[in-house]
Each structure stands twice: as structure tokens, then as C-alpha cells.
C-alpha atoms as a PDB file:
ATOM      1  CA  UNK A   1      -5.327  23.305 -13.413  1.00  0.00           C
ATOM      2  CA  UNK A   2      -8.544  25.080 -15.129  1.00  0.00           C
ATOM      3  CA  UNK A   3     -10.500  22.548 -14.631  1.00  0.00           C
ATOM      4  CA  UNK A   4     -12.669  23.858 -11.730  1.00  0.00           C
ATOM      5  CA  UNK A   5     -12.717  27.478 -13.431  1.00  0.00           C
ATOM      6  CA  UNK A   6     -13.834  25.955 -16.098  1.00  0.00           C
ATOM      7  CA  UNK A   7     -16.585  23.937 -14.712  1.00  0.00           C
ATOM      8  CA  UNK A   8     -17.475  26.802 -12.032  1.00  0.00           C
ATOM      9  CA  UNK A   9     -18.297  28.689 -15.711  1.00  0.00           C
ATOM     10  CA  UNK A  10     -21.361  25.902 -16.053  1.00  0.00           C
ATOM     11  CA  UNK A  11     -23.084  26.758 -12.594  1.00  0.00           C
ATOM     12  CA  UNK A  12     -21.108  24.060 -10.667  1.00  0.00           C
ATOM     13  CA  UNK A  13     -20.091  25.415  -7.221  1.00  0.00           C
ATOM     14  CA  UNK A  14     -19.262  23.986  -3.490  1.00  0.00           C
ATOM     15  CA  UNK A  15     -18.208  20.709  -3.195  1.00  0.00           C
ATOM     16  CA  UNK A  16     -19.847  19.522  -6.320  1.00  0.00           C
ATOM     17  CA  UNK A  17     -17.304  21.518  -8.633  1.00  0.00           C
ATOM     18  CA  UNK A  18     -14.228  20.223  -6.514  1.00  0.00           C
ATOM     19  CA  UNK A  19     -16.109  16.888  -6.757  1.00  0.00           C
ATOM     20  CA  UNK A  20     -16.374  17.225 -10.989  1.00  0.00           C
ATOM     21  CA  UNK A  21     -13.140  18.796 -10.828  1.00  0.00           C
ATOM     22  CA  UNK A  22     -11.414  16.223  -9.184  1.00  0.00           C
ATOM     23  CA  UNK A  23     -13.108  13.402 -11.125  1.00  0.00           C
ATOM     24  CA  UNK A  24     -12.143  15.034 -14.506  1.00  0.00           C
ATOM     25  CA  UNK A  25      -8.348  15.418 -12.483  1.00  0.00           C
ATOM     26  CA  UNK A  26      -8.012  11.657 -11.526  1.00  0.00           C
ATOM     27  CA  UNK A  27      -9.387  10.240 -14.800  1.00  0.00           C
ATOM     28  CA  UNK A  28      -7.340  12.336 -17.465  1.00  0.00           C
ATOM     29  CA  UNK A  29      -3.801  11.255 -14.792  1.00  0.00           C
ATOM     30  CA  UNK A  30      -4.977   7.431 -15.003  1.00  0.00           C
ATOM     31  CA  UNK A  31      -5.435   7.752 -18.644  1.00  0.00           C
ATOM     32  CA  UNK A  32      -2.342   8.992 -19.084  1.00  0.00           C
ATOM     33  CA  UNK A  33      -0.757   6.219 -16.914  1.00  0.00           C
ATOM     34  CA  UNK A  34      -2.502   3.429 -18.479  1.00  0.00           C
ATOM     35  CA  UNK A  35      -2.098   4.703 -21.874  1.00  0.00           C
ATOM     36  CA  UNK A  36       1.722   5.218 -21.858  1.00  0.00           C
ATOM     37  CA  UNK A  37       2.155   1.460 -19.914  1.00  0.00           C
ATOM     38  CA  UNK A  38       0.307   0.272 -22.927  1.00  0.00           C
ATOM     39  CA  UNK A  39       2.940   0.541 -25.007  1.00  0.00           C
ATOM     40  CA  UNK A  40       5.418  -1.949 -24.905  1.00  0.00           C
ATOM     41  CA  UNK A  41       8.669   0.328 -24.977  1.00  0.00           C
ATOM     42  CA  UNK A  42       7.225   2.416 -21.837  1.00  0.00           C
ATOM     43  CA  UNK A  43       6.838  -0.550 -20.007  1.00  0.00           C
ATOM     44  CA  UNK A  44      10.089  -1.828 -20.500  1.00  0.00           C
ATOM     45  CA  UNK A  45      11.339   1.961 -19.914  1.00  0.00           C
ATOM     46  CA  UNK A  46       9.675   1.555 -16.583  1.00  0.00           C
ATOM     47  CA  UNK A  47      10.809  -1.700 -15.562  1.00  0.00           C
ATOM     48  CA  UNK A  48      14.517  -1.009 -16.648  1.00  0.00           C
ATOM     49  CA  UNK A  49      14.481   2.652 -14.426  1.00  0.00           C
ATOM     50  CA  UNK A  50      12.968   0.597 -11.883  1.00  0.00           C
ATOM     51  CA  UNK A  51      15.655  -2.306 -11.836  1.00  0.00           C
ATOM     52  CA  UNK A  52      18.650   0.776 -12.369  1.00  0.00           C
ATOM     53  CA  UNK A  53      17.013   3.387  -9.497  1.00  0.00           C
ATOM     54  CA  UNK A  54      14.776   2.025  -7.443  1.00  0.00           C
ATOM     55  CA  UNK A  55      15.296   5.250  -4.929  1.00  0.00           C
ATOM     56  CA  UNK A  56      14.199   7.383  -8.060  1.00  0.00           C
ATOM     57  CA  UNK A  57      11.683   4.880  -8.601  1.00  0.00           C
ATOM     58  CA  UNK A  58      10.234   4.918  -5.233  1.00  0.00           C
ATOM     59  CA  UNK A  59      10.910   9.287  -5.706  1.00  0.00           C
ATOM     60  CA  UNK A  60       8.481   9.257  -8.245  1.00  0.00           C
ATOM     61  CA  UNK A  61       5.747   7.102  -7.308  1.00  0.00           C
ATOM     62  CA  UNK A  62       5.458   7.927  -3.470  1.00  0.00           C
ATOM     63  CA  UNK A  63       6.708  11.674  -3.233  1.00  0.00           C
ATOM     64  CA  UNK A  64       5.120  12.365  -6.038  1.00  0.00           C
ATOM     65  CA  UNK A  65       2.063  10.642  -7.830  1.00  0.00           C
ATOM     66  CA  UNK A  66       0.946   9.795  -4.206  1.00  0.00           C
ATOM     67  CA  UNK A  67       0.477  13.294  -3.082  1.00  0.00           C
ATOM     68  CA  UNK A  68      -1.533  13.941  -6.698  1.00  0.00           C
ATOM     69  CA  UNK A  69      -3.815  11.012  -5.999  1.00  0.00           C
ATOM     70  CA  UNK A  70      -4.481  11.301  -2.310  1.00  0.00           C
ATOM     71  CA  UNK A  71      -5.968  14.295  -2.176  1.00  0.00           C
ATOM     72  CA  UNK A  72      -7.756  13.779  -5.073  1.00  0.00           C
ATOM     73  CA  UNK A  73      -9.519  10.940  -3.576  1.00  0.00           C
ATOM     74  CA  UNK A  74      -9.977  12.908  -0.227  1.00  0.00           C
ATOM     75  CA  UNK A  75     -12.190  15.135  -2.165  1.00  0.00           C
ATOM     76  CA  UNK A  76     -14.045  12.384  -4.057  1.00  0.00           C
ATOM     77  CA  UNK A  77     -14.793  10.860  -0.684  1.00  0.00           C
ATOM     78  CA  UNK A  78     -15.838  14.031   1.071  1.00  0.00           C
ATOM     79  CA  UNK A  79     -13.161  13.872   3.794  1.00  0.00           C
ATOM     80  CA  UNK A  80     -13.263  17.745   4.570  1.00  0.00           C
ATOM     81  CA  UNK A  81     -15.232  19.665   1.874  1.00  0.00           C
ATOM     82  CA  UNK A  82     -14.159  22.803   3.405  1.00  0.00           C
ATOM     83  CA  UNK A  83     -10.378  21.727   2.693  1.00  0.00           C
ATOM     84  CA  UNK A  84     -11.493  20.590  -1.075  1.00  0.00           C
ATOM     85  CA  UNK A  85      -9.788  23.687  -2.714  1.00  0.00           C
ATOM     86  CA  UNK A  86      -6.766  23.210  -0.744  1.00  0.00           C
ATOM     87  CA  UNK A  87      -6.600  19.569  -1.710  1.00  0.00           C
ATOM     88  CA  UNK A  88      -7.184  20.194  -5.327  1.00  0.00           C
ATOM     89  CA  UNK A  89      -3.862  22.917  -4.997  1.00  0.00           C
ATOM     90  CA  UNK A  90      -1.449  20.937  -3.322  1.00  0.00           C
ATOM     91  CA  UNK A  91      -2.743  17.702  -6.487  1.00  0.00           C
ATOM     92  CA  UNK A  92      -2.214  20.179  -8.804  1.00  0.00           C
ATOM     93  CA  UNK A  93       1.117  21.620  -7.434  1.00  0.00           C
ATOM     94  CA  UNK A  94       2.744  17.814  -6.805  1.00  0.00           C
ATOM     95  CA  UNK A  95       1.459  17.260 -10.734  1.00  0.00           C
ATOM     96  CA  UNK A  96       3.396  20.411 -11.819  1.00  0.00           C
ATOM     97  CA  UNK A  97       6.359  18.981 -10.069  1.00  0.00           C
ATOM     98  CA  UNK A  98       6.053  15.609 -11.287  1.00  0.00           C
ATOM     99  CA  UNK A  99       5.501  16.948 -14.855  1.00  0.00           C
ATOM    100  CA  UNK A 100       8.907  19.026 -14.089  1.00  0.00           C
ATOM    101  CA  UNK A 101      10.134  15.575 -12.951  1.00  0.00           C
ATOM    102  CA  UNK A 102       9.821  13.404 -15.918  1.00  0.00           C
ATOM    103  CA  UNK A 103      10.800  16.534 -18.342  1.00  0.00           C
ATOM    104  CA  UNK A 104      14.107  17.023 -16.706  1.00  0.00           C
ATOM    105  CA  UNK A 105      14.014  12.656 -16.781  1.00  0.00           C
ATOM    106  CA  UNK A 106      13.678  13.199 -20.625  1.00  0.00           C
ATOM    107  CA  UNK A 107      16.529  15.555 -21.430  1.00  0.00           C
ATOM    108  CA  UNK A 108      18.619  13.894 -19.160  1.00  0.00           C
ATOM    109  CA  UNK A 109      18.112  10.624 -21.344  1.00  0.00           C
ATOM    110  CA  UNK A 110      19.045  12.398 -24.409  1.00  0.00           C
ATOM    111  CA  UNK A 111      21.739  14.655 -23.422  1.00  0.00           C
ATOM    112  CA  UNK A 112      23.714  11.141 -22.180  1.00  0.00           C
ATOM    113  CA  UNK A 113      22.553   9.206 -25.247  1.00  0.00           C
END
């Protein structure tokens, strides 16, 4: 969420710090994705939830990681630079949900365990 105050603190401004921003964004959700599918037991976690709920499933990955991604990318491909802020709020906002998501996923799993 700090990401382009941060950066704006190094000069960046415009559509080059939504650009950076975004960028920095996109690669720290992916490496969080691809990390945690590394693992063997997250895999299987996310097969097994997919098999069980598929409408929770389908929740997750296209009401919520789509609308962090997509306007991420709008932004990386210049699709409205004026909107870039905008687009970097609503990523942010549908990552604060999803993050409020999988928590509430998580203590769910252990209060029934």
C-alpha cells in the first residue's frame, strides 16, 4: 500500500511511479503465489478446497485476485495513465479483502479442527 509513497520519496512521479509501483505490486503478489504453491502441502491445500468448494474457489480467484491483477496490468500497459492512481486503489483495496479472505479461511480451519 506504501509502495508509491515510498517510491514518490526517490523523485519518481506521473505515470512512472504508478508504473514502479505497480511493478513492485504485481511481483511481490506472484511471489507470494508461486512461493506458497511450491510447497507441497499448499498445493494439495489448494487442490482439496478446490475439489470441496469450487464456488469459494472460483470466489477467490475471479472476485478477488482478478480485480488485484487487472488493474495492475492496466497500469503497466498504460491503458489510462490519468486513471493509474485509481487503479492502483481499487488493487490495493481487492488485496486487503482478499488478505481478510484467506485470514478468516485460516481461523475457520482451526476453529473446526
Amino acid at each position: 500500500g506504501l509502495i508509491p509513497a515510498g517510491l514518490a520519496r526517490y523523485g519518481l512521479t506521473g505515470h512512472t511511479l504508478w508504473l514502479v509501483a505497480a511493478l513492485v505490486f504485481l511481483a511481490l503478489n506472484w511471489a507470494v503465489i508461486v512461493l506458497s504453491l511450491r510447497r507441497p502441502e499448499s498445493r494439495q491445500l489448494v487442490v482439496d478446497q478446490a475439489r470441496s468448494s469450487p464456488a469459494k474457489t472460483a470466489f477467490f480467484w475471479l472476485l478477488l485476485e482478478l480485480p488485484v491483477q487487472l488493474p495492475l496490468l492496466l497500469i503497466v500497459l498504460g491503458a489510462g495513465r490519468a486513471l493509474d492512481p485509481a487503479f492502483y486503489l481499487t488493487a490495493l483495496v481487492f488485496n486487503l479483502f482478499e488478505a481478510a479472505f484467506v485470514l478468516a479461511q485460516l481461523v475457520y480451519a482451526q476453529a473446526s479442527s
